[in-house]
Protein backbone atom coordinates (compact mmCIF):
# COMPACT_ATOMS: atom_id res chain seq x y z
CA UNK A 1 158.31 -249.20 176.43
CA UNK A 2 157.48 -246.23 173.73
CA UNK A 3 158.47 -243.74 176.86
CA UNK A 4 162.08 -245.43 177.09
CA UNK A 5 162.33 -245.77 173.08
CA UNK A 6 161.29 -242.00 172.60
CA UNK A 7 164.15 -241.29 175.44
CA UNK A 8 167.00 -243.27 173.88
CA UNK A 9 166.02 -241.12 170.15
CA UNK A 10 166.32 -238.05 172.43
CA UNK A 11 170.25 -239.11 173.73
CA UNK A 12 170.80 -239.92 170.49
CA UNK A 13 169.46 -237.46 168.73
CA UNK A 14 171.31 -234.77 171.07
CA UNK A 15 174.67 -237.05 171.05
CA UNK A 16 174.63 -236.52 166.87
CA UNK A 17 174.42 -233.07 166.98
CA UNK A 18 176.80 -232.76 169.87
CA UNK A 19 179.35 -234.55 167.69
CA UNK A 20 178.67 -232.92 164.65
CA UNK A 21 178.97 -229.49 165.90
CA UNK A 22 182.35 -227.69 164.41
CA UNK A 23 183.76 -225.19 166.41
CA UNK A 24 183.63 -221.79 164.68
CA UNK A 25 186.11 -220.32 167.06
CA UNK A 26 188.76 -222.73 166.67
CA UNK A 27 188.78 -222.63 162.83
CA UNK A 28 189.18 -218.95 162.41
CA UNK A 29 192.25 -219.05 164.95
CA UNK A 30 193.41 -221.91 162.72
CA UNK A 31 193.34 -219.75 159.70
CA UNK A 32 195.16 -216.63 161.35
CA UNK A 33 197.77 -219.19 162.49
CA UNK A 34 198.76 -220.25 159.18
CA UNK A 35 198.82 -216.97 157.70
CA UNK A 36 201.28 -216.02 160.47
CA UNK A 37 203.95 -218.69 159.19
CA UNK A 38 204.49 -216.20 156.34
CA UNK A 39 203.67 -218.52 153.30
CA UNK A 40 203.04 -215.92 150.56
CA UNK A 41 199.70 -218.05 148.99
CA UNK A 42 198.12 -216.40 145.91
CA UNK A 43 194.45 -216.00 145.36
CA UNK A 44 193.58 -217.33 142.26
CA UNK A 45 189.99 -216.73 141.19
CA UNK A 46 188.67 -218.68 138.20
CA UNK A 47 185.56 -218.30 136.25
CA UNK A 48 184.14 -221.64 137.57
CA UNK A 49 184.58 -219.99 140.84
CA UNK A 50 182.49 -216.97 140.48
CA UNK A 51 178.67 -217.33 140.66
CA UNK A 52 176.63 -215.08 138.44
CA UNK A 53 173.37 -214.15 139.30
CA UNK A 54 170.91 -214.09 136.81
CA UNK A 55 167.85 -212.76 138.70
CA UNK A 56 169.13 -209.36 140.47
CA UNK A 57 166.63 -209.05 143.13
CA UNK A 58 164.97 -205.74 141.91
CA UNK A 59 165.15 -202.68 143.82
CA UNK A 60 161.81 -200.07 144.74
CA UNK A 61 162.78 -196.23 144.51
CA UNK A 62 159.77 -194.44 146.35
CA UNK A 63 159.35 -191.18 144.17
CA UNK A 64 157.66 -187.86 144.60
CA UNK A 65 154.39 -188.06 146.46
CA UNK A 66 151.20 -185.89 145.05
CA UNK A 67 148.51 -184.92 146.98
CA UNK A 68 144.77 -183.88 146.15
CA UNK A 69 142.05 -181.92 147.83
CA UNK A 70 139.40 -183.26 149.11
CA UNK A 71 136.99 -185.38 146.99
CA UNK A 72 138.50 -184.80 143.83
CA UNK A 73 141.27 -186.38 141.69
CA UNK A 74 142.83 -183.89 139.58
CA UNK A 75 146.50 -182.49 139.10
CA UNK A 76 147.15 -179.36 140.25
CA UNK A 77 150.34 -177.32 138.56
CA UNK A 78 152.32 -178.00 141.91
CA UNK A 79 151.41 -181.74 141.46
CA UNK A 80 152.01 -181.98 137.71
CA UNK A 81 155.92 -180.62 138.23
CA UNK A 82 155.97 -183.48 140.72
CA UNK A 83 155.07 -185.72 138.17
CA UNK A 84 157.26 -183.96 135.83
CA UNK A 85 159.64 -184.37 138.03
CA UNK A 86 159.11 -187.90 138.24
CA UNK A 87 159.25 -188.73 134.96
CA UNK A 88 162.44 -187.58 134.71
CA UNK A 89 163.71 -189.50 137.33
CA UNK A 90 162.28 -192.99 135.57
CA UNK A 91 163.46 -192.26 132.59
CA UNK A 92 166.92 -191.53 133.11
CA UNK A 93 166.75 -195.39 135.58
CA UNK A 94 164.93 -196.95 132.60
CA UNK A 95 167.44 -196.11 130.27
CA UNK A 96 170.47 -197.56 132.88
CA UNK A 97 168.28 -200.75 133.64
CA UNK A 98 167.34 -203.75 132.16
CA UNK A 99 163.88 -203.65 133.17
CA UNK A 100 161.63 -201.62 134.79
CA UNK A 101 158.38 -200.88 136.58
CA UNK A 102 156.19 -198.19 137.88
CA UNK A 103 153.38 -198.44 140.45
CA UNK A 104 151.17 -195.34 141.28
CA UNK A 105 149.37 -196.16 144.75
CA UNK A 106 146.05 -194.18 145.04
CA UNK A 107 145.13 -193.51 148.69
CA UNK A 108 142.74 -191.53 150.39
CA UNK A 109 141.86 -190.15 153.83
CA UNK A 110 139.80 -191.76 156.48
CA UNK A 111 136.14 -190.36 155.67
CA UNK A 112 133.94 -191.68 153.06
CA UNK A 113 132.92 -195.18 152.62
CA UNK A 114 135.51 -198.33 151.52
CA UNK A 115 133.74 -198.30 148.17
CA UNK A 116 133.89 -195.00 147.65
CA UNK A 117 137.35 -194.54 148.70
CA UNK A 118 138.53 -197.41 146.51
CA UNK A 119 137.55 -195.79 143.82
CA UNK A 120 138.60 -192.34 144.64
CA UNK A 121 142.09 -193.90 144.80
CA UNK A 122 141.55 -195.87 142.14
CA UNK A 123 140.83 -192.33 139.81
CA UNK A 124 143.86 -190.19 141.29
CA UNK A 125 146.00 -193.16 140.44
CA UNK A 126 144.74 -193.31 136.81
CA UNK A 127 145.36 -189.35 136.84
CA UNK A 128 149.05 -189.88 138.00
CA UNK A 129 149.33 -192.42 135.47
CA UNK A 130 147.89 -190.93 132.08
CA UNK A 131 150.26 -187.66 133.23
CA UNK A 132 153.23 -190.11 133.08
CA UNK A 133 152.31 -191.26 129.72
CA UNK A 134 151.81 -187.94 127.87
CA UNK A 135 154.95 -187.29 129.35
CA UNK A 136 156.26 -190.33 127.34
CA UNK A 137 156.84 -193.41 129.87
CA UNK A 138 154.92 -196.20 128.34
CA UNK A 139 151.90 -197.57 129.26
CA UNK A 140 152.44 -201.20 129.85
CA UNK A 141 155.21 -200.38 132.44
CA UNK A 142 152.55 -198.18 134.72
CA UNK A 143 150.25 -199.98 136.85
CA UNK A 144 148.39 -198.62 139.02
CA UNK A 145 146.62 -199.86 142.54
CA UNK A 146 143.91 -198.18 144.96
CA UNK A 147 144.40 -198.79 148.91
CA UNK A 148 141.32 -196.66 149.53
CA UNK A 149 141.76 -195.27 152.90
CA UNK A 150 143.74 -198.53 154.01
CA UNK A 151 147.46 -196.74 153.87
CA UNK A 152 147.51 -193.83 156.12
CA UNK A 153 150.95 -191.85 156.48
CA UNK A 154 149.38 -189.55 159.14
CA UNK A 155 146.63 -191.30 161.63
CA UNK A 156 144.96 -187.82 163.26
CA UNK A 157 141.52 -187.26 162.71
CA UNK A 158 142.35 -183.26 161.75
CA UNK A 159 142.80 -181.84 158.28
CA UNK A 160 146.14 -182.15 158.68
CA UNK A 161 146.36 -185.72 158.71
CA UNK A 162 143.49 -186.12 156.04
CA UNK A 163 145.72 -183.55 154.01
CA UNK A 164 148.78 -186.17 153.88
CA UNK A 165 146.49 -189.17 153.47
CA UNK A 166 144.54 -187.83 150.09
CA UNK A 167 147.74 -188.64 147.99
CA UNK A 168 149.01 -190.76 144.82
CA UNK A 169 152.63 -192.73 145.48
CA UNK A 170 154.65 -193.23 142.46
CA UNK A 171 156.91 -196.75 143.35
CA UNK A 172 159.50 -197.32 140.76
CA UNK A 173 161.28 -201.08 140.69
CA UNK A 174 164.25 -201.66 138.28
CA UNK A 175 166.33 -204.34 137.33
């Protein structure tokens, strides 16, 4: 008795949707048939009409990527004009946005423990970020994150690859 019950929802079930079903197809032709009798029908757009979106999905602007030797977390001149550079770049989106927000990703290469890599990452990102606010973007708009030697770019164990992987990523999201 269930079986037959749970086979008569099925039919019905797949009859519904079988009636419901519009046909795409036949509308659009519909549509291009009426503007073919040559009734001149104006658009009229009132405010009621137009949605306005409050909350503008915000949009992430990779920046200028530093890198760092091995083991250490300081700016070298070629890294501080990237920062520099940078800088420049948020401020002239800061002043065109409503809001704004930068994240400096610390990363590191694949030797070295997870602890120890954390907080390698976790210094060059600080670096990257006190740079950024002597060079007069605010504090409380920088945050800053360590991925340790969880974010490769380059996945060769070779200098080369660690060389691209010891770096700080400047993310800037605006509004």
């Amino acid at each position: 008795m269930k079986n037959l019950l749970k086979v008569v929802l099925v039919f019905a079930l797949a009859a519904g949707l079988t009636a419901c079903h519009k046909n795409v197809k036949d509308d659009a032709n519909a549509d291009l048939a009426a503007g073919a009798t040559g009734a001149d029908t104006e658009l009229v757009i009132e405010e009621t009409d137009v949605e306005i979106m409050e909350n503008v999905p915000a949009q992430e602007v990779a920046l200028g990527v530093i890198h760092f030797a091995l083991d250490k977390a300081t700016l070298t001149s070629d890294s501080r004009a990237i920062v520099e550079a940078n800088a420049k770049a948020i401020k002239t989106a800061a002043a065109a946005a409503k809001q704004y927000l930068v994240t400096v990703e610390g990363n590191c290469d694949e030797r070295g423990t997870i602890a120890y890599n954390i907080a390698l990452g976790q210094k060059r990102a600080e670096e990257v970020k006190a740079y950024y606010v002597r060079l007069g973007i605010p504090a409380d708009k920088i945050s800053t994150v360590s991925y340790g030697k969880e974010k490769p770019v380059c996945y060769e164990a070779n200098e080369k690859c660690w060389v691209q992987n010891r770096r700080a990523e400047t993310l800037l999201q605006v509004k």
